[in-house]
N, C-alpha and C. Protein backbone atom coordinates (compact mmCIF):
# COMPACT_ATOMS: atom_id res chain seq x y z
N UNK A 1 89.33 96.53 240.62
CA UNK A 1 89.25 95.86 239.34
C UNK A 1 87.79 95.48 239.07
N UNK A 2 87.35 95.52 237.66
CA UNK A 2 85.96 95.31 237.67
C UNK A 2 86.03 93.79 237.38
N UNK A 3 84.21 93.29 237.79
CA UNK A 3 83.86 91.49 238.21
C UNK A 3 82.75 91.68 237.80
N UNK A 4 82.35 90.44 236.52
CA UNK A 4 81.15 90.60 236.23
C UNK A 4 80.18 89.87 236.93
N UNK A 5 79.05 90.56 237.01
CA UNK A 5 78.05 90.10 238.38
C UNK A 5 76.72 89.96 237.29
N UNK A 6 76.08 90.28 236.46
CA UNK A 6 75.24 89.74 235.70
C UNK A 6 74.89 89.59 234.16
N UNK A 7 74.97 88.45 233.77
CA UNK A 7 75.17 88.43 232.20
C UNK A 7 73.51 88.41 231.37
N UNK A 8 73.40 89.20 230.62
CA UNK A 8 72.60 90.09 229.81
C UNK A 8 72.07 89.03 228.93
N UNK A 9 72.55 87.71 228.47
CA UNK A 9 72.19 87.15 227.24
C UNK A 9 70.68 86.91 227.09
N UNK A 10 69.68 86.85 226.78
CA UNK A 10 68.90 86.52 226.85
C UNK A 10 68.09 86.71 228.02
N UNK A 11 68.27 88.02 228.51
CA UNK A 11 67.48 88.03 230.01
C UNK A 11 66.43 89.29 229.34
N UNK A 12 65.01 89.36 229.76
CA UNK A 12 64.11 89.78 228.98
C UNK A 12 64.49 91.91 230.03
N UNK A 13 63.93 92.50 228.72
CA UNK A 13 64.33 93.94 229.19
C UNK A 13 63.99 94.07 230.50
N UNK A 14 62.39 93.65 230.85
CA UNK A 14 62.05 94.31 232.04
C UNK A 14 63.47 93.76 233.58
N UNK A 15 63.61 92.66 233.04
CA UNK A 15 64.44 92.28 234.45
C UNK A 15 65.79 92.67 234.32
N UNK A 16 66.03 92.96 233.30
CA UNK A 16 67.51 93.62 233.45
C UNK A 16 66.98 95.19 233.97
N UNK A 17 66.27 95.93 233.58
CA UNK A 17 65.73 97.45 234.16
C UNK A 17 65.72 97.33 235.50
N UNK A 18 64.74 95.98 235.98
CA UNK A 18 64.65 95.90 237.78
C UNK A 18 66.45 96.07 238.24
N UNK A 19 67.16 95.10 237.49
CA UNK A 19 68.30 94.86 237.97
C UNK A 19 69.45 95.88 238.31
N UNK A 20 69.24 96.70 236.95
CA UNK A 20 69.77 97.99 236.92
C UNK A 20 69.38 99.21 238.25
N UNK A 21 67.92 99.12 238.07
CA UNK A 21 67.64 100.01 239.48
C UNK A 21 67.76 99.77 240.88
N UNK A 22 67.75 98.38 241.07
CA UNK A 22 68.19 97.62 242.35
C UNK A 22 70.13 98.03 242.92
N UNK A 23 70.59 97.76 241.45
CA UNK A 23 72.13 98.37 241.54
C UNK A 23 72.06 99.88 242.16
N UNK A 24 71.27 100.64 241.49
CA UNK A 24 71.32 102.39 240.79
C UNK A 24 70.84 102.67 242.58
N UNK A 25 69.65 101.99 242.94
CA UNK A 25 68.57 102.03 244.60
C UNK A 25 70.08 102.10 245.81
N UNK A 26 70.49 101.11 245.93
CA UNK A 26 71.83 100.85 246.68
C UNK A 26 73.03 100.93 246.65
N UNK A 27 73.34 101.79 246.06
CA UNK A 27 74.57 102.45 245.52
C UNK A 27 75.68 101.79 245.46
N UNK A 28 75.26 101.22 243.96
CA UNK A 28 76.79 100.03 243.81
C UNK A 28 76.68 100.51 242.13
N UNK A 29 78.09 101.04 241.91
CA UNK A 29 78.92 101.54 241.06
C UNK A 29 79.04 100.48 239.99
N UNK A 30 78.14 100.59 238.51
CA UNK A 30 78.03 99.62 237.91
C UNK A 30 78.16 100.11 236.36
N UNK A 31 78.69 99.40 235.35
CA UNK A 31 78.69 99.91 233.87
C UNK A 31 78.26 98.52 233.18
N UNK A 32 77.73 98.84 232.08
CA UNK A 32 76.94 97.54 231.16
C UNK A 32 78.04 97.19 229.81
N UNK A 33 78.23 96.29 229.21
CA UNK A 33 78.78 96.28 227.89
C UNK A 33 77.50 95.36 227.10
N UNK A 34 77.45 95.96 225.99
CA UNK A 34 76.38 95.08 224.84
C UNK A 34 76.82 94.05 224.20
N UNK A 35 76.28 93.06 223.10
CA UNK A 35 76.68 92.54 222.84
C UNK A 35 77.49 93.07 221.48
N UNK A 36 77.38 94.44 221.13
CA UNK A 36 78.47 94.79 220.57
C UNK A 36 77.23 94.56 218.74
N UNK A 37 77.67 95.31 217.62
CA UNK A 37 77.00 95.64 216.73
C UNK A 37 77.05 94.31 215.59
N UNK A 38 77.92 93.18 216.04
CA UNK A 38 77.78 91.49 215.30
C UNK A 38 77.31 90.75 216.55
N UNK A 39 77.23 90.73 217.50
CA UNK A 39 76.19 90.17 218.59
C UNK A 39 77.09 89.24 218.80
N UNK A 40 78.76 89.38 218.77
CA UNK A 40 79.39 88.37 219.39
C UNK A 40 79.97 88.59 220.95
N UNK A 41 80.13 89.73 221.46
CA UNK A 41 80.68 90.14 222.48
C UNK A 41 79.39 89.82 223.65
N UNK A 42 80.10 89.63 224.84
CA UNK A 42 78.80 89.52 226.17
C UNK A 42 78.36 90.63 226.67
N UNK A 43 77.19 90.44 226.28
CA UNK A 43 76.34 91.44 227.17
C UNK A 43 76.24 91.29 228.53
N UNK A 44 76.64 92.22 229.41
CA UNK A 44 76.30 91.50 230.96
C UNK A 44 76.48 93.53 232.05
N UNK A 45 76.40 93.35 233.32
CA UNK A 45 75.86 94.57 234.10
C UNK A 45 77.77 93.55 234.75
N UNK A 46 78.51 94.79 234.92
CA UNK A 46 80.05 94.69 235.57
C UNK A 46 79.59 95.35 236.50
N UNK A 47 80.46 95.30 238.02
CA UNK A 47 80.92 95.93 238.76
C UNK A 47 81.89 96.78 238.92
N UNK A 48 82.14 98.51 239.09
CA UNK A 48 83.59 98.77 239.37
C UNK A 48 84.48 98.54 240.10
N UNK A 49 83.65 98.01 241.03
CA UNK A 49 84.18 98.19 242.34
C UNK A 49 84.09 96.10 242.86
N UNK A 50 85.11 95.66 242.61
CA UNK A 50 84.79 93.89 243.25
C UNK A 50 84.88 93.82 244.25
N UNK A 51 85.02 94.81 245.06
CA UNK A 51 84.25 94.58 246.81
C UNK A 51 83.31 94.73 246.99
N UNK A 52 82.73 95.23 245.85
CA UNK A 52 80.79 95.25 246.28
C UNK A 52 80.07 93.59 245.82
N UNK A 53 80.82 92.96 245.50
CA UNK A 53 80.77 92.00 244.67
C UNK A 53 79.39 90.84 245.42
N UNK A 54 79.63 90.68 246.98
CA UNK A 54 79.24 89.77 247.65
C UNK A 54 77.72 90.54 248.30
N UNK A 55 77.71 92.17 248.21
CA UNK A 55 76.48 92.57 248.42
C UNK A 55 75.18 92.88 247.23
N UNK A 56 76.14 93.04 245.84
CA UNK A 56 75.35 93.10 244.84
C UNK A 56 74.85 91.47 244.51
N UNK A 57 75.21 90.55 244.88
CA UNK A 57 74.65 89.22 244.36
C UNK A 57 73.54 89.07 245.40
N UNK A 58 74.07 89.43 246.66
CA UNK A 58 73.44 89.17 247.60
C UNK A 58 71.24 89.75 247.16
N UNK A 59 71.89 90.82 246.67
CA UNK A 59 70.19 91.59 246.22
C UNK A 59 69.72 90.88 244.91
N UNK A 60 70.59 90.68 244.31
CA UNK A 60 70.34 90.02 242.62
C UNK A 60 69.59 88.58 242.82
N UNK A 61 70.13 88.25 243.88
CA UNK A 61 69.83 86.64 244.34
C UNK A 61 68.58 87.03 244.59
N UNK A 62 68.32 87.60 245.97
CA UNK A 62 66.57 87.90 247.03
C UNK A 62 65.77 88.31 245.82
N UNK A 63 66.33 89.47 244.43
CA UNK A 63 65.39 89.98 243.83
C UNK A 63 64.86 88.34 242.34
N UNK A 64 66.24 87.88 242.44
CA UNK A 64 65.26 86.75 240.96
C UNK A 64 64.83 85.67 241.89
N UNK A 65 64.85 85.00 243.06
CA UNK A 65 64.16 84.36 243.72
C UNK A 65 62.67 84.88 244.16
N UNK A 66 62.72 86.30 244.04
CA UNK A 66 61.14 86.92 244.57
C UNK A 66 60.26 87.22 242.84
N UNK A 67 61.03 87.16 241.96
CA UNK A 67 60.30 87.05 240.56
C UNK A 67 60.71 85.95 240.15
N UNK A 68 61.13 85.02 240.51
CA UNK A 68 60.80 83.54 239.81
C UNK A 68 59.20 83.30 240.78
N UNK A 69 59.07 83.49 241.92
CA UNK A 69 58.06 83.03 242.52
C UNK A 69 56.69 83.94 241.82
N UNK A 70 57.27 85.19 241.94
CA UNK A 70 55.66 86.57 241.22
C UNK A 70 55.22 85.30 240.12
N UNK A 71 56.77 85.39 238.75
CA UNK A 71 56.14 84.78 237.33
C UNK A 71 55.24 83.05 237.56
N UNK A 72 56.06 82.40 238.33
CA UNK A 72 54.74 81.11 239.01
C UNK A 72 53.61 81.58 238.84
N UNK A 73 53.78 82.63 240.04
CA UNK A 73 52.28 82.38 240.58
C UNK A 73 51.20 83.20 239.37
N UNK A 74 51.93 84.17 238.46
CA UNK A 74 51.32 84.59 237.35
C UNK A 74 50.80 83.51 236.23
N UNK A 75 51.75 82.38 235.68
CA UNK A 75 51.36 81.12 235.45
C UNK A 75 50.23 80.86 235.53
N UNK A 76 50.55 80.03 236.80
CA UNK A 76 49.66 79.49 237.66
C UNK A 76 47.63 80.08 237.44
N UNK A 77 48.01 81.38 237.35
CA UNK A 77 46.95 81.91 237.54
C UNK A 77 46.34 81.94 236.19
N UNK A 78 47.44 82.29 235.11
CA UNK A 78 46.72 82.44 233.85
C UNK A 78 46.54 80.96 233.28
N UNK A 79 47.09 80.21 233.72
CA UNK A 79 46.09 78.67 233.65
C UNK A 79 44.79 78.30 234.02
N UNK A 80 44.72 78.77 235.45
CA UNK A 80 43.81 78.53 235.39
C UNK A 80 42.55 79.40 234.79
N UNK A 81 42.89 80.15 234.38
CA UNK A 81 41.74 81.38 233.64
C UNK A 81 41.77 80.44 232.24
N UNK A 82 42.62 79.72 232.16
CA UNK A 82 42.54 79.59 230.29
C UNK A 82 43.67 80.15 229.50
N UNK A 83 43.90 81.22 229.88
CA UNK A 83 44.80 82.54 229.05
C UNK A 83 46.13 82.32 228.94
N UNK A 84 46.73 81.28 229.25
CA UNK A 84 48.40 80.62 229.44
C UNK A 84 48.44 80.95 227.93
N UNK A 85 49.80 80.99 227.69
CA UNK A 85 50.19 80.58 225.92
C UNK A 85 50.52 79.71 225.69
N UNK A 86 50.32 78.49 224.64
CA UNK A 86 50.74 77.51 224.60
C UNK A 86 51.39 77.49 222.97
N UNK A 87 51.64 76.39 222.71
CA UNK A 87 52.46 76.06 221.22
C UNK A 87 51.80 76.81 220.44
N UNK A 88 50.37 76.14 220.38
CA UNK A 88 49.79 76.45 219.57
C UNK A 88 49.30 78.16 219.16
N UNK A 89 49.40 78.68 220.11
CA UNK A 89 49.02 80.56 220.43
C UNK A 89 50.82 80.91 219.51
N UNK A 90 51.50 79.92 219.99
CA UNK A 90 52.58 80.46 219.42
C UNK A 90 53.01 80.53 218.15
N UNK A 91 51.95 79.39 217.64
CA UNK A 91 52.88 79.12 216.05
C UNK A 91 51.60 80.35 215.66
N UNK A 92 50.67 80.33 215.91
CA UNK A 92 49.30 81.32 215.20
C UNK A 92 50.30 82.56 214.95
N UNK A 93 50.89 82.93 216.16
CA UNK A 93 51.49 84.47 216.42
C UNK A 93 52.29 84.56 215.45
N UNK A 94 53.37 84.04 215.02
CA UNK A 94 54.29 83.63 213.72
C UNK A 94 54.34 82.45 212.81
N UNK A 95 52.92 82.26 212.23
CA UNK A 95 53.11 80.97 211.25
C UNK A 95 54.01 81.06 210.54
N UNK A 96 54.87 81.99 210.25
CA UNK A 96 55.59 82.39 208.89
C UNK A 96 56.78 81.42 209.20
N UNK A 97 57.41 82.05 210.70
CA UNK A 97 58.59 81.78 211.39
C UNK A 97 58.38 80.40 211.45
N UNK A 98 57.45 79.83 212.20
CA UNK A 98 57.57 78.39 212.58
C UNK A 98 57.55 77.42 210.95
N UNK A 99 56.74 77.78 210.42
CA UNK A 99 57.16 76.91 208.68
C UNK A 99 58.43 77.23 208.94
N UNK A 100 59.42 78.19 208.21
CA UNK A 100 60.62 77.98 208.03
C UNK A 100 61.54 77.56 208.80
N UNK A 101 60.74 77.50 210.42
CA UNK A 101 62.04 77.12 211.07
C UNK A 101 61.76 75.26 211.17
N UNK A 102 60.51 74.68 210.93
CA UNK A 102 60.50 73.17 210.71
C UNK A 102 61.33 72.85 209.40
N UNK A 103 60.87 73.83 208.10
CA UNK A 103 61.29 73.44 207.09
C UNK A 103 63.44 73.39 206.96
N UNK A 104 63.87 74.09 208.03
CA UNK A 104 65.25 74.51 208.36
C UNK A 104 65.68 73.22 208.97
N UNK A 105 64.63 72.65 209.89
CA UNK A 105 65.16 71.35 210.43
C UNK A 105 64.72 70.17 210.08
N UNK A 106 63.61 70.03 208.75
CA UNK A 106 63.49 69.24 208.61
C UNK A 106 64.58 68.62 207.22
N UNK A 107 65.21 69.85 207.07
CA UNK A 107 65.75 70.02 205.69
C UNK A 107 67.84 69.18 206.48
N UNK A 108 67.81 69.75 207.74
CA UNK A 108 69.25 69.06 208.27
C UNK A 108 68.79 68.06 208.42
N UNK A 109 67.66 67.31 209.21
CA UNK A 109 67.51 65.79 209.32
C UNK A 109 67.70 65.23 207.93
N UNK A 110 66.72 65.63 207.31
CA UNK A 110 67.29 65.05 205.60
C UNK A 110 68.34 64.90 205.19
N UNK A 111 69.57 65.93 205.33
CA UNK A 111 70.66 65.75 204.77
C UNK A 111 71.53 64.91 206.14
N UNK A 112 71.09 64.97 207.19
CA UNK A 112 72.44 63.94 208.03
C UNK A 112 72.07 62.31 207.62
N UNK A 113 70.77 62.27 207.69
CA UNK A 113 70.13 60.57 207.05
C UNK A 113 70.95 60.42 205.51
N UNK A 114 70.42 61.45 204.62
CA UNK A 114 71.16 61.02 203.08
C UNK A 114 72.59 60.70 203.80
N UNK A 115 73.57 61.68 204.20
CA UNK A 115 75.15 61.49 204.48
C UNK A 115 75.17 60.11 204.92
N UNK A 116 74.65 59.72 206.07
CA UNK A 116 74.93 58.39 206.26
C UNK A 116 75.02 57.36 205.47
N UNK A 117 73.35 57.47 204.40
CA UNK A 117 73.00 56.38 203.30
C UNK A 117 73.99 56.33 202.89
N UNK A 118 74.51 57.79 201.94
CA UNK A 118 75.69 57.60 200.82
C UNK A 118 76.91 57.34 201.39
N UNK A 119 77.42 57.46 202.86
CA UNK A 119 78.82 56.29 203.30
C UNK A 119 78.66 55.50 203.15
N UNK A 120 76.97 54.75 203.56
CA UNK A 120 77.08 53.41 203.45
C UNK A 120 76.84 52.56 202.43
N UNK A 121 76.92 53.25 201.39
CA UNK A 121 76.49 52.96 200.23
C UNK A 121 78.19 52.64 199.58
N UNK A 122 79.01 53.01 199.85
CA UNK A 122 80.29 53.55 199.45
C UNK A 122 80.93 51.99 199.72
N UNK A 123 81.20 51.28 198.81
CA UNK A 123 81.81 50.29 199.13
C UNK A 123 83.56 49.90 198.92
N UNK A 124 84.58 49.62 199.85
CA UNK A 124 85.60 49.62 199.49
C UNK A 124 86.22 49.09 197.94
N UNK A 125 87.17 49.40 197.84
CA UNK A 125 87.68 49.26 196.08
C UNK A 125 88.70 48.15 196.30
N UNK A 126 88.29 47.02 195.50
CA UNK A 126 89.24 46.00 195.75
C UNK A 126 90.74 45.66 194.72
């Protein structure tokens, strides 16, 4: 019976590719589903086989514990050069995006504050 062993949401291409070839390297019998063409279904890497279940985590584990440490120490390094990205590199990269996405939230804070005013404004009818 198939067991899903890694979910796809938001995991950036390159590490799902490592992940895929780490499967493809050690021969464990694997099929992907997307999130499907309305992006409601899970994306994730299944197993066919759920007896491989305890050796494929086993590599999935050693391999994102050995690239959580690489991306650190990549960090790390591009800090100290200067070259990190910060907010600010970020909003430059998409000013467009970041206006609309303050103006998106500054526009719900507005309306949950009004909602409140106008309950409390609402006085019972005697």
């Amino acid at each position: 019976m198939s067991k899903i062993l890694f979910k796809l949401h938001g995991v950036p291409d390159d590490e799902a590719d490592d992940v895929r070839a780490l499967l493809a390297d050690n021969d464990i019998d694997f099929y992907e589903t997307s999130a499907g063409n309305w992006g409601v279904s899970m994306p994730a890497i299944w197993l066919n086989d759920a007896t491989q279940f305890n050796k494929a985590r086993a590599l999935i584990d050693e391999y994102q514990s050995e690239r959580s440490t690489r991306m650190r120490e990549e960090y790390n390094r591009l800090k100290q050069l200067g070259a990190h990205k910060t907010l600010i590199d970020t909003i430059k990269e998409k000013p467009v995006q970041f206006i609309l996405h303050l103006a998106v939230a500054a526009l719900v804070i507005y309306l949950s504050i009004r909602l409140v005013l106008d309950i409390s404004e609402i006085s019972p009818k005697e």
